[in-house]
N, C-alpha and C. Protein backbone atom coordinates (compact mmCIF):
# COMPACT_ATOMS: atom_id res chain seq x y z
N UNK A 1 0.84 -1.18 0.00
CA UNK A 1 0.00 0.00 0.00
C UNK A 1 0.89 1.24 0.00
N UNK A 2 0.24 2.75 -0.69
CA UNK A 2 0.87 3.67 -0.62
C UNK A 2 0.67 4.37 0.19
N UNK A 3 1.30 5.66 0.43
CA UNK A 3 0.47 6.62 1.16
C UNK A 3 -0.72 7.05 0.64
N UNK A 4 -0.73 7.56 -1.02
CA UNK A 4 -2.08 7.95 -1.11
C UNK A 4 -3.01 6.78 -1.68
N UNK A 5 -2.93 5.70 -1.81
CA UNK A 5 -4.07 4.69 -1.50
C UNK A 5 -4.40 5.02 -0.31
N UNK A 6 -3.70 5.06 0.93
CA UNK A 6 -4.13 4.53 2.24
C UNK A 6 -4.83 6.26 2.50
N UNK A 7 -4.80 7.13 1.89
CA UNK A 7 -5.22 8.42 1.99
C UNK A 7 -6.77 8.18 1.41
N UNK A 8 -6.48 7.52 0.10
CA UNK A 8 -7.68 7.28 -0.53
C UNK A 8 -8.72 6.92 0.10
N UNK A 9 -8.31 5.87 0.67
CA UNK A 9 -9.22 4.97 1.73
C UNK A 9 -10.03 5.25 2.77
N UNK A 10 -9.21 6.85 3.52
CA UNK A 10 -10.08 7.40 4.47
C UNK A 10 -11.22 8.12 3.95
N UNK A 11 -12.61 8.36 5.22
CA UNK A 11 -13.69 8.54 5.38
C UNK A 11 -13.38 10.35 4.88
N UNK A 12 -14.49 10.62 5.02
CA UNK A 12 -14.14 12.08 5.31
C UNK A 12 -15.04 12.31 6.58
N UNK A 13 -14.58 13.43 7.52
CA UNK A 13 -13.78 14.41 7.41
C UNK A 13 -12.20 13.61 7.47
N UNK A 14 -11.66 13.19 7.94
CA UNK A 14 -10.26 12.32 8.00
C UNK A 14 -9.80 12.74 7.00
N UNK A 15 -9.98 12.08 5.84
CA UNK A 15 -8.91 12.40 4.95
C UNK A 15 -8.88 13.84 4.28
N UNK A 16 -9.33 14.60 4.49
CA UNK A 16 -9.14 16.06 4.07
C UNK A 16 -7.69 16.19 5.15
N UNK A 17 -8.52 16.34 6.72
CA UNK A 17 -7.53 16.52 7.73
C UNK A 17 -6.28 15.79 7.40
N UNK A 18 -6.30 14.63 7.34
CA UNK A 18 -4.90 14.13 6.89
C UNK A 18 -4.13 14.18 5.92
N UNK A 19 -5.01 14.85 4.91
CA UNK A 19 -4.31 15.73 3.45
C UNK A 19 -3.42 16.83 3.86
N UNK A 20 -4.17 17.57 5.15
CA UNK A 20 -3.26 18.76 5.47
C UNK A 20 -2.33 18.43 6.83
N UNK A 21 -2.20 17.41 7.32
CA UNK A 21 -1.41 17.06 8.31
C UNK A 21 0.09 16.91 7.21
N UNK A 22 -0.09 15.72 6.58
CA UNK A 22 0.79 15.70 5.69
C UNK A 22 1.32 16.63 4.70
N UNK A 23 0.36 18.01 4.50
CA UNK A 23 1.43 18.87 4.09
C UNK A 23 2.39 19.62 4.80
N UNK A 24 1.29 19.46 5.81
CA UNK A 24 2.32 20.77 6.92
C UNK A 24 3.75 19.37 7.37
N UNK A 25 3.58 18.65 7.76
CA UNK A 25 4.49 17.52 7.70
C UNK A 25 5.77 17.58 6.40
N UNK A 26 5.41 17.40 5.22
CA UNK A 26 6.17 17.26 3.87
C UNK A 26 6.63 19.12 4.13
N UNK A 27 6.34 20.19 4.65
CA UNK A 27 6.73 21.07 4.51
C UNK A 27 7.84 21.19 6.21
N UNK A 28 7.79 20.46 6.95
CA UNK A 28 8.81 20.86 8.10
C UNK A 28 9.82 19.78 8.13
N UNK A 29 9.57 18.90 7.25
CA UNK A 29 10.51 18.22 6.63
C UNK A 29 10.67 17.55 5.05
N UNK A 30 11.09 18.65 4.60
CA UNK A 30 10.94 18.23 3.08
C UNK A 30 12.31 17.20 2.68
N UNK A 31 13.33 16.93 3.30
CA UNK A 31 14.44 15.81 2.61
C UNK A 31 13.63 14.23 3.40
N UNK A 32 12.30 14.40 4.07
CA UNK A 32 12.13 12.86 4.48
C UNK A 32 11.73 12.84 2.93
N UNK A 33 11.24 10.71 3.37
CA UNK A 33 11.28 9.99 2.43
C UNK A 33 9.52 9.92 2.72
N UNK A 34 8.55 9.35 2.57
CA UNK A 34 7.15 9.01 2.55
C UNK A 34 7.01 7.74 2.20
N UNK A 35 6.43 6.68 3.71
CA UNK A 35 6.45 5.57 3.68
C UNK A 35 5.11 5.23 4.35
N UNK A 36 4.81 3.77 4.22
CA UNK A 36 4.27 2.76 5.39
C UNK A 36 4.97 2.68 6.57
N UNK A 37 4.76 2.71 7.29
CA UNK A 37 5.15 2.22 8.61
C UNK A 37 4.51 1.76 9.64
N UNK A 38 4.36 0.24 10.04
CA UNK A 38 2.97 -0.30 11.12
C UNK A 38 2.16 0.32 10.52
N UNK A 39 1.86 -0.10 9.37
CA UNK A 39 0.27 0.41 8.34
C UNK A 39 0.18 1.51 8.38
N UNK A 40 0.84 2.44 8.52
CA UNK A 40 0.39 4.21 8.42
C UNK A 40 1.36 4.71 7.75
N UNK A 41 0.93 6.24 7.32
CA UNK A 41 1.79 6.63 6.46
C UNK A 41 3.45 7.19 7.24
N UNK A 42 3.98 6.90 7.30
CA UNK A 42 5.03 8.06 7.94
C UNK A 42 6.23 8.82 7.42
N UNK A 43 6.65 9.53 7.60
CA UNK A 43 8.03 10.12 6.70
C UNK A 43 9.12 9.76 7.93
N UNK A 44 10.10 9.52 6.80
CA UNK A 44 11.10 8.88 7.23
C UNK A 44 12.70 9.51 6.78
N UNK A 45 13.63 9.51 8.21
CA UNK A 45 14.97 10.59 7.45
C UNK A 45 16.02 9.47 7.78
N UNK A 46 16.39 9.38 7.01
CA UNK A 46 17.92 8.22 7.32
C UNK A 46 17.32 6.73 7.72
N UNK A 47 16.28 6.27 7.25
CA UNK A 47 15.51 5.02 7.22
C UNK A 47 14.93 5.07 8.56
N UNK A 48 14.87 6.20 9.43
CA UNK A 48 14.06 5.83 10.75
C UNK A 48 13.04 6.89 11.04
N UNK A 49 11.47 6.55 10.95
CA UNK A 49 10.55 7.12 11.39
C UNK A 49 10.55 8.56 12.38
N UNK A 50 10.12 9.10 11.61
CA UNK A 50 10.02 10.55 12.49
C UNK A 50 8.57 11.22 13.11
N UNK A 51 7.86 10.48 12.18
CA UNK A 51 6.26 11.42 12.60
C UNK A 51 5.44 10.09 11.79
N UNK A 52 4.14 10.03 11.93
CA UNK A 52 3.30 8.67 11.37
C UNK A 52 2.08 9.49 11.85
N UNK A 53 1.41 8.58 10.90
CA UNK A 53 -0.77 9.27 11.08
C UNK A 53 -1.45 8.70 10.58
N UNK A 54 -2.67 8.63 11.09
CA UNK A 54 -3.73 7.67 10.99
C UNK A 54 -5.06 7.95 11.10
N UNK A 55 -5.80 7.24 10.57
CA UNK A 55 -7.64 7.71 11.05
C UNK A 55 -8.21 6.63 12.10
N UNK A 56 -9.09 6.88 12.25
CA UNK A 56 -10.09 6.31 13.06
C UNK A 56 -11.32 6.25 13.38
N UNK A 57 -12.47 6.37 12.95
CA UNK A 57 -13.56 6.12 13.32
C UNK A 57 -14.18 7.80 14.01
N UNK A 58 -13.25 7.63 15.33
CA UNK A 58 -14.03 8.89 16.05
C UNK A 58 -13.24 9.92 15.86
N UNK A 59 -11.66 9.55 15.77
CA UNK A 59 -10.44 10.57 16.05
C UNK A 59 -9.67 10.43 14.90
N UNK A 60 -8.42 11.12 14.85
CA UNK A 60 -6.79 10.97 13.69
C UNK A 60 -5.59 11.00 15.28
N UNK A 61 -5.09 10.32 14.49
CA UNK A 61 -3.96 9.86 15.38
C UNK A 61 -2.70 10.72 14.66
N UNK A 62 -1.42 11.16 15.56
CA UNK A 62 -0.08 11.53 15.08
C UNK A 62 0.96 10.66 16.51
N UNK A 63 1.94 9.89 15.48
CA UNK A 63 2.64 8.89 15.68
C UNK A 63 4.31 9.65 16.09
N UNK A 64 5.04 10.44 16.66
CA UNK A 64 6.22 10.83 17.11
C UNK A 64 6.82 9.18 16.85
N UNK A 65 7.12 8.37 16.98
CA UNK A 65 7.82 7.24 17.07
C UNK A 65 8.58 7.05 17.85
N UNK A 66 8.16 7.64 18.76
CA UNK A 66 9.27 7.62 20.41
C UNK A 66 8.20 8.06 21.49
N UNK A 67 8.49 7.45 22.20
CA UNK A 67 7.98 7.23 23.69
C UNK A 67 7.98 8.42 24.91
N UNK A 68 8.91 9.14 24.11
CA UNK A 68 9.26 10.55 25.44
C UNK A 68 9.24 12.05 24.41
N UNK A 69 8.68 11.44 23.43
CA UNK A 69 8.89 13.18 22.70
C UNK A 69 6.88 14.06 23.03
N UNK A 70 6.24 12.87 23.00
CA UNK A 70 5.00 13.76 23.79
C UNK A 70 5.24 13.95 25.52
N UNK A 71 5.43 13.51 26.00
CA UNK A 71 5.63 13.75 27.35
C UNK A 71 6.87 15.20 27.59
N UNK A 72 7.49 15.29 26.61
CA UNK A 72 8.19 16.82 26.73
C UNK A 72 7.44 17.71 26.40
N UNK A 73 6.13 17.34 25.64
CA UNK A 73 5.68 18.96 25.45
C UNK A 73 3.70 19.19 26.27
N UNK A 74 3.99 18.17 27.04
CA UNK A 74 3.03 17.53 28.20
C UNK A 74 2.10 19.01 28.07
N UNK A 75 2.81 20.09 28.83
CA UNK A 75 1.41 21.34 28.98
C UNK A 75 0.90 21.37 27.74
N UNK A 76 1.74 21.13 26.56
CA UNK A 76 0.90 22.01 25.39
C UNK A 76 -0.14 20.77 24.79
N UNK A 77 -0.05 19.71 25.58
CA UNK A 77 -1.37 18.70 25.09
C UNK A 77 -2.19 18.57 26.14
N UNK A 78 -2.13 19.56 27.25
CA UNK A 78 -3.07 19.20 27.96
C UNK A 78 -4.86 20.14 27.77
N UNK A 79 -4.02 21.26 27.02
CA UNK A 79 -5.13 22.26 26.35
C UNK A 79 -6.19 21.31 25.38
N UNK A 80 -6.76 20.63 24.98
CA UNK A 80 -7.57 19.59 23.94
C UNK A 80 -7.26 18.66 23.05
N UNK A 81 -5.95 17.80 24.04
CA UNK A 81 -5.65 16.88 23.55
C UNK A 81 -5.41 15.42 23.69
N UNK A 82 -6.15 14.79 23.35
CA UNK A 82 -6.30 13.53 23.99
C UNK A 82 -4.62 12.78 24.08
N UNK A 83 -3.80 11.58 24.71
CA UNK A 83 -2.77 11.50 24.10
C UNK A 83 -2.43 10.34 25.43
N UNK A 84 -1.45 9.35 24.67
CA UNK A 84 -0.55 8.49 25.68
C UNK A 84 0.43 8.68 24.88
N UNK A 85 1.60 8.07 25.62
CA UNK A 85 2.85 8.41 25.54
C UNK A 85 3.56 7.94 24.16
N UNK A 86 2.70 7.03 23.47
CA UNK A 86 3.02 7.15 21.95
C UNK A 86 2.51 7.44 21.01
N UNK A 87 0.86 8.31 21.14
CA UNK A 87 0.12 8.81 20.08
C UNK A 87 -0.53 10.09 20.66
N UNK A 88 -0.62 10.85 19.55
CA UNK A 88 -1.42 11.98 19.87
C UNK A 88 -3.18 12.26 19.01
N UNK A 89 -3.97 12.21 19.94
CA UNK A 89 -4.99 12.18 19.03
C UNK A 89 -5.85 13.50 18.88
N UNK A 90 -6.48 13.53 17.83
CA UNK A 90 -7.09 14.75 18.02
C UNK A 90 -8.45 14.83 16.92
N UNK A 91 -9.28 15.72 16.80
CA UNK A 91 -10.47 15.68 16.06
C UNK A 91 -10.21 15.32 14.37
N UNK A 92 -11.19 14.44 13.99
CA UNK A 92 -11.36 13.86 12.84
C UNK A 92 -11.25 15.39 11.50
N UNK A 93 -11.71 16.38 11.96
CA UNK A 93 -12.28 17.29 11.29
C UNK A 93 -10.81 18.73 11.52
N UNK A 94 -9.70 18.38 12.29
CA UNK A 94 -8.81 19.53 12.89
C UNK A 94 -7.61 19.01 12.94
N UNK A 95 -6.50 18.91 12.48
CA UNK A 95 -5.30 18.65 12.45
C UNK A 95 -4.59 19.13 13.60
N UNK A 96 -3.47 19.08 14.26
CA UNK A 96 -2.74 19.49 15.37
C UNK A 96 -2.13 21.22 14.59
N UNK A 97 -2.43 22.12 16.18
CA UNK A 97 -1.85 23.39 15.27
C UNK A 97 -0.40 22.83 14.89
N UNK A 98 -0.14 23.81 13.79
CA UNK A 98 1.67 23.83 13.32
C UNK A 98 2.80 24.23 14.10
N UNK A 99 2.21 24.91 15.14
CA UNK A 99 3.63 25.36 16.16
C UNK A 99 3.68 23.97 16.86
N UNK A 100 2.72 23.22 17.28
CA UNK A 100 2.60 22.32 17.96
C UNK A 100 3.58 20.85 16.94
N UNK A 101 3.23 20.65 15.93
CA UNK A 101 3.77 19.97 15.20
C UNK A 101 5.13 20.33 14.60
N UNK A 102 5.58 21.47 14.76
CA UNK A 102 7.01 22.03 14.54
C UNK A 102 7.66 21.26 15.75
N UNK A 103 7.06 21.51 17.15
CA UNK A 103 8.02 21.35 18.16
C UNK A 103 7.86 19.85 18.01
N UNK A 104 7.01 19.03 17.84
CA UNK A 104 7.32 17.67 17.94
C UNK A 104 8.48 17.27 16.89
N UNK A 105 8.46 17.57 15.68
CA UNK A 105 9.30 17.37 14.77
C UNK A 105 10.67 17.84 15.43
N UNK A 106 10.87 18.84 15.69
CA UNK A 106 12.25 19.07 16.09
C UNK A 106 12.63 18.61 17.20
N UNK A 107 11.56 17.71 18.49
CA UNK A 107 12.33 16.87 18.96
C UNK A 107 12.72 15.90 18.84
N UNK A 108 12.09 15.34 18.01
CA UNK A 108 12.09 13.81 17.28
C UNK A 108 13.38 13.98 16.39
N UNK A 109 13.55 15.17 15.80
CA UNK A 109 15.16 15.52 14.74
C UNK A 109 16.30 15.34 15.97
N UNK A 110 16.06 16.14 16.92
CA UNK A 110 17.04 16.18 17.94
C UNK A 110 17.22 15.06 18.58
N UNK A 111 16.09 14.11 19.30
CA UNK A 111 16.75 12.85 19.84
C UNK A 111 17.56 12.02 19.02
N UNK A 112 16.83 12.07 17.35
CA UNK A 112 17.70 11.29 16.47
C UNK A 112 19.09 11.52 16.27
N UNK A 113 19.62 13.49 16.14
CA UNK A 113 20.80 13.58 16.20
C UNK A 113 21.57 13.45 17.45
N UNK A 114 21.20 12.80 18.47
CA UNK A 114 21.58 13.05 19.61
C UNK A 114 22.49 11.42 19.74
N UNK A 115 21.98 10.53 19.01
CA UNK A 115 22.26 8.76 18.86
C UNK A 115 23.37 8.99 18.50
């Protein structure tokens, strides 16, 4: 499967929202690659997952691929955001703001350059 089959596939509202997750995504990291990953789409920098997303029924999911990069930005998901320590969920119909998704991306860049 591709990304945009698996784009195809979503309901709407979802896949609008996840049309624009993934741009703002392809735009705060434009040298990733655009993959599958555990069935979702994710972009990928040096073959290892950086960000991943998904639909669902009630919610859209965003995938950090690490275990401690939502728990660093803990206050700013506690304002309307559902979330455990490896997904962030949020309305079918509303993507995560972009400052919010900047800072996840750049910690997820930073733990990676940190290996």
């Amino acid at each position: 499967m591709t990304v945009d089959e698996y784009l195809d596939g979503a309901p709407e509202p979802q896949g609008t929202t996840l049309r624009a997750l993934r741009a703002t995504l392809a735009s705060l990291l434009p040298d990733a690659e655009e993959t599958i990953s555990y069935g979702v789409p994710a972009f990928t920098v040096n073959g290892t997952s950086v960000a991943g997303y998904a639909f669902a029924k009630r919610h859209c999911s965003y995938y950090p691929h690490s275990g401690s990069v939502l728990s660093d930005v803990e206050p700013e998901l506690l304002d309307g955001y559902d979330w455990s320590r490896g997904t962030l969920r949020f309305p079918v119909d509303q993507p995560p703001d972009d400052r919010l998704l900047r800072r996840l991306v750049e910690l997820r860049l930073a733990m990676l350059d940190s290996r």
